[in-house]
Protein backbone atom coordinates (compact mmCIF):
# COMPACT_ATOMS: atom_id res chain seq x y z
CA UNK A 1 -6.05 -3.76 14.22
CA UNK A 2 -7.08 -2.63 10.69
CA UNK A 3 -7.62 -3.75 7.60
CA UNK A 4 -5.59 -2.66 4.34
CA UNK A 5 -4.52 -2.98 1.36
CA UNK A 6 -1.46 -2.27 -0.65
CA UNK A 7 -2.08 -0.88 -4.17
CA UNK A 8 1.13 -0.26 -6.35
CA UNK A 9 2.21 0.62 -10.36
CA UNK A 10 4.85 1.66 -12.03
CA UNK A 11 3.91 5.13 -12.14
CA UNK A 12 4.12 7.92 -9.65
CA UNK A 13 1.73 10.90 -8.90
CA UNK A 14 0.91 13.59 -6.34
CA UNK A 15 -2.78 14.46 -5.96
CA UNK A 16 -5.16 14.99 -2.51
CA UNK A 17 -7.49 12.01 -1.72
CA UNK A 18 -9.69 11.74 1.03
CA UNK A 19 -7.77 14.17 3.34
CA UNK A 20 -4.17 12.22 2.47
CA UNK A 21 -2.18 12.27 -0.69
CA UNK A 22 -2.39 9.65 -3.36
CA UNK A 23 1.41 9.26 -4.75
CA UNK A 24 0.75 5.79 -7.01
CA UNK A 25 -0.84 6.79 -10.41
CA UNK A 26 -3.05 4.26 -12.31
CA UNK A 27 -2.87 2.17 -13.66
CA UNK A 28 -2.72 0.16 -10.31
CA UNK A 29 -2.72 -3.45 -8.84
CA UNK A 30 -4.67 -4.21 -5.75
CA UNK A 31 -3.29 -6.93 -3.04
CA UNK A 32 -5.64 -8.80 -0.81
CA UNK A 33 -6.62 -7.42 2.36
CA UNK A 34 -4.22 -7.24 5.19
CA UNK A 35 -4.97 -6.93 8.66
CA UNK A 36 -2.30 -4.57 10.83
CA UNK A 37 -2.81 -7.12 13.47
CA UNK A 38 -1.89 -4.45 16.95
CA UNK A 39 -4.02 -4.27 20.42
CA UNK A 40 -7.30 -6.53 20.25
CA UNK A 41 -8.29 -3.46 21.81
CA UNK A 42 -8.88 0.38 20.94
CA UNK A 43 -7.24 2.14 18.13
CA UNK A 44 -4.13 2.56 19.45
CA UNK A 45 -1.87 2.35 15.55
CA UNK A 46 0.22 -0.89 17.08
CA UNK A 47 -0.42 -2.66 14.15
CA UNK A 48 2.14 -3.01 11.08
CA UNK A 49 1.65 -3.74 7.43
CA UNK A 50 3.78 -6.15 5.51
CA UNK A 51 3.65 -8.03 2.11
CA UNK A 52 6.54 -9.46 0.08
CA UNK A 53 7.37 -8.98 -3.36
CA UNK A 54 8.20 -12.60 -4.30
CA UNK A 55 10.05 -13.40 -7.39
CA UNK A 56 7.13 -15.74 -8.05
CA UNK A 57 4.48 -12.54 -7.62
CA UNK A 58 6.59 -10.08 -9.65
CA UNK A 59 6.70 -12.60 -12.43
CA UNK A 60 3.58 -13.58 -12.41
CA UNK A 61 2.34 -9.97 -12.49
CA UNK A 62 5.17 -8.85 -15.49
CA UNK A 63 7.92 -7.08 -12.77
CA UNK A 64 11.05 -7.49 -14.64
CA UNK A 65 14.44 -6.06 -13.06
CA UNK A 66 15.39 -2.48 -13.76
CA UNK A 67 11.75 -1.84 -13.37
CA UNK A 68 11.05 1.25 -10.47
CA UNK A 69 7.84 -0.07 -8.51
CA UNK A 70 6.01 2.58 -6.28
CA UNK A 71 3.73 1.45 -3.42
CA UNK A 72 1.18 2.92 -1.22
CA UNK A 73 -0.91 1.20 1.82
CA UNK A 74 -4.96 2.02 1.77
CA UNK A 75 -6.22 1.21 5.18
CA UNK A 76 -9.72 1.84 7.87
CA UNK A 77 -9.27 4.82 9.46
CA UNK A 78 -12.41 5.15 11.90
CA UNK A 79 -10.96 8.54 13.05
CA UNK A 80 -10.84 10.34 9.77
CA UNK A 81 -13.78 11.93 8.19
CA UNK A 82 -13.63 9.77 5.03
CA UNK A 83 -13.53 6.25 7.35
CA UNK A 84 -9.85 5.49 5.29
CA UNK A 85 -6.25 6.80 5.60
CA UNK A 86 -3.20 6.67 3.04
CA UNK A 87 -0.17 5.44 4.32
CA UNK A 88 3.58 7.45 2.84
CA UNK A 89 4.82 5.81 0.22
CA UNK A 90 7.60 3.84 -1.12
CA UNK A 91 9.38 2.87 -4.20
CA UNK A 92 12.09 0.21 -4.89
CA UNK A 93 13.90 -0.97 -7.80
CA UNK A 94 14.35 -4.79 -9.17
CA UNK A 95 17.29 -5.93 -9.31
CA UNK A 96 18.51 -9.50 -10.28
């Protein structure tokens, strides 16, 4: 029952940041917060991130097909030492 975000480019790296490991280079786009939704109550990771690529959002934002998009969720982690917690990541490619 967290909030996060989901940052993605077109670009891919591999470097540590705050105790995870950041795999979406910059340049980067940000998407509104998301909550995980889960249990009203404790921390118990019940929660679940979503957002959709729309053909209106890609287009907007330049995604054409062919283009490789890599992904990464940002999200509260009271638990960890920096407050935040990276999720794995993802790519996909556009197709038609």
């Amino acid at each position: 029952n967290k909030n996060g975000l989901l940052f993605w480019g077109s670009n891919f790296t591999s470097v540590p940041f705050q105790g995870g490991t950041l795999c979406v280079a910059a340049p980067t786009v940000r998407t509104p917060n998301i909550s995980s939704g889960g249990s009203p109550a404790g921390n118990d990771c019940s929660g679940t991130y979503s957002f959709t690529f729309t053909t209106a959002y890609m287009t907007a934002l330049g995604i054409d097909p062919g283009e490789t998009v890599y992904c990464q969720w940002w999200m509260r982690d009271p638990g960890s030492p920096s407050t935040t917690g990276l999720s794995n990541a993802t790519r996909f490619t556009v197709c038609q």
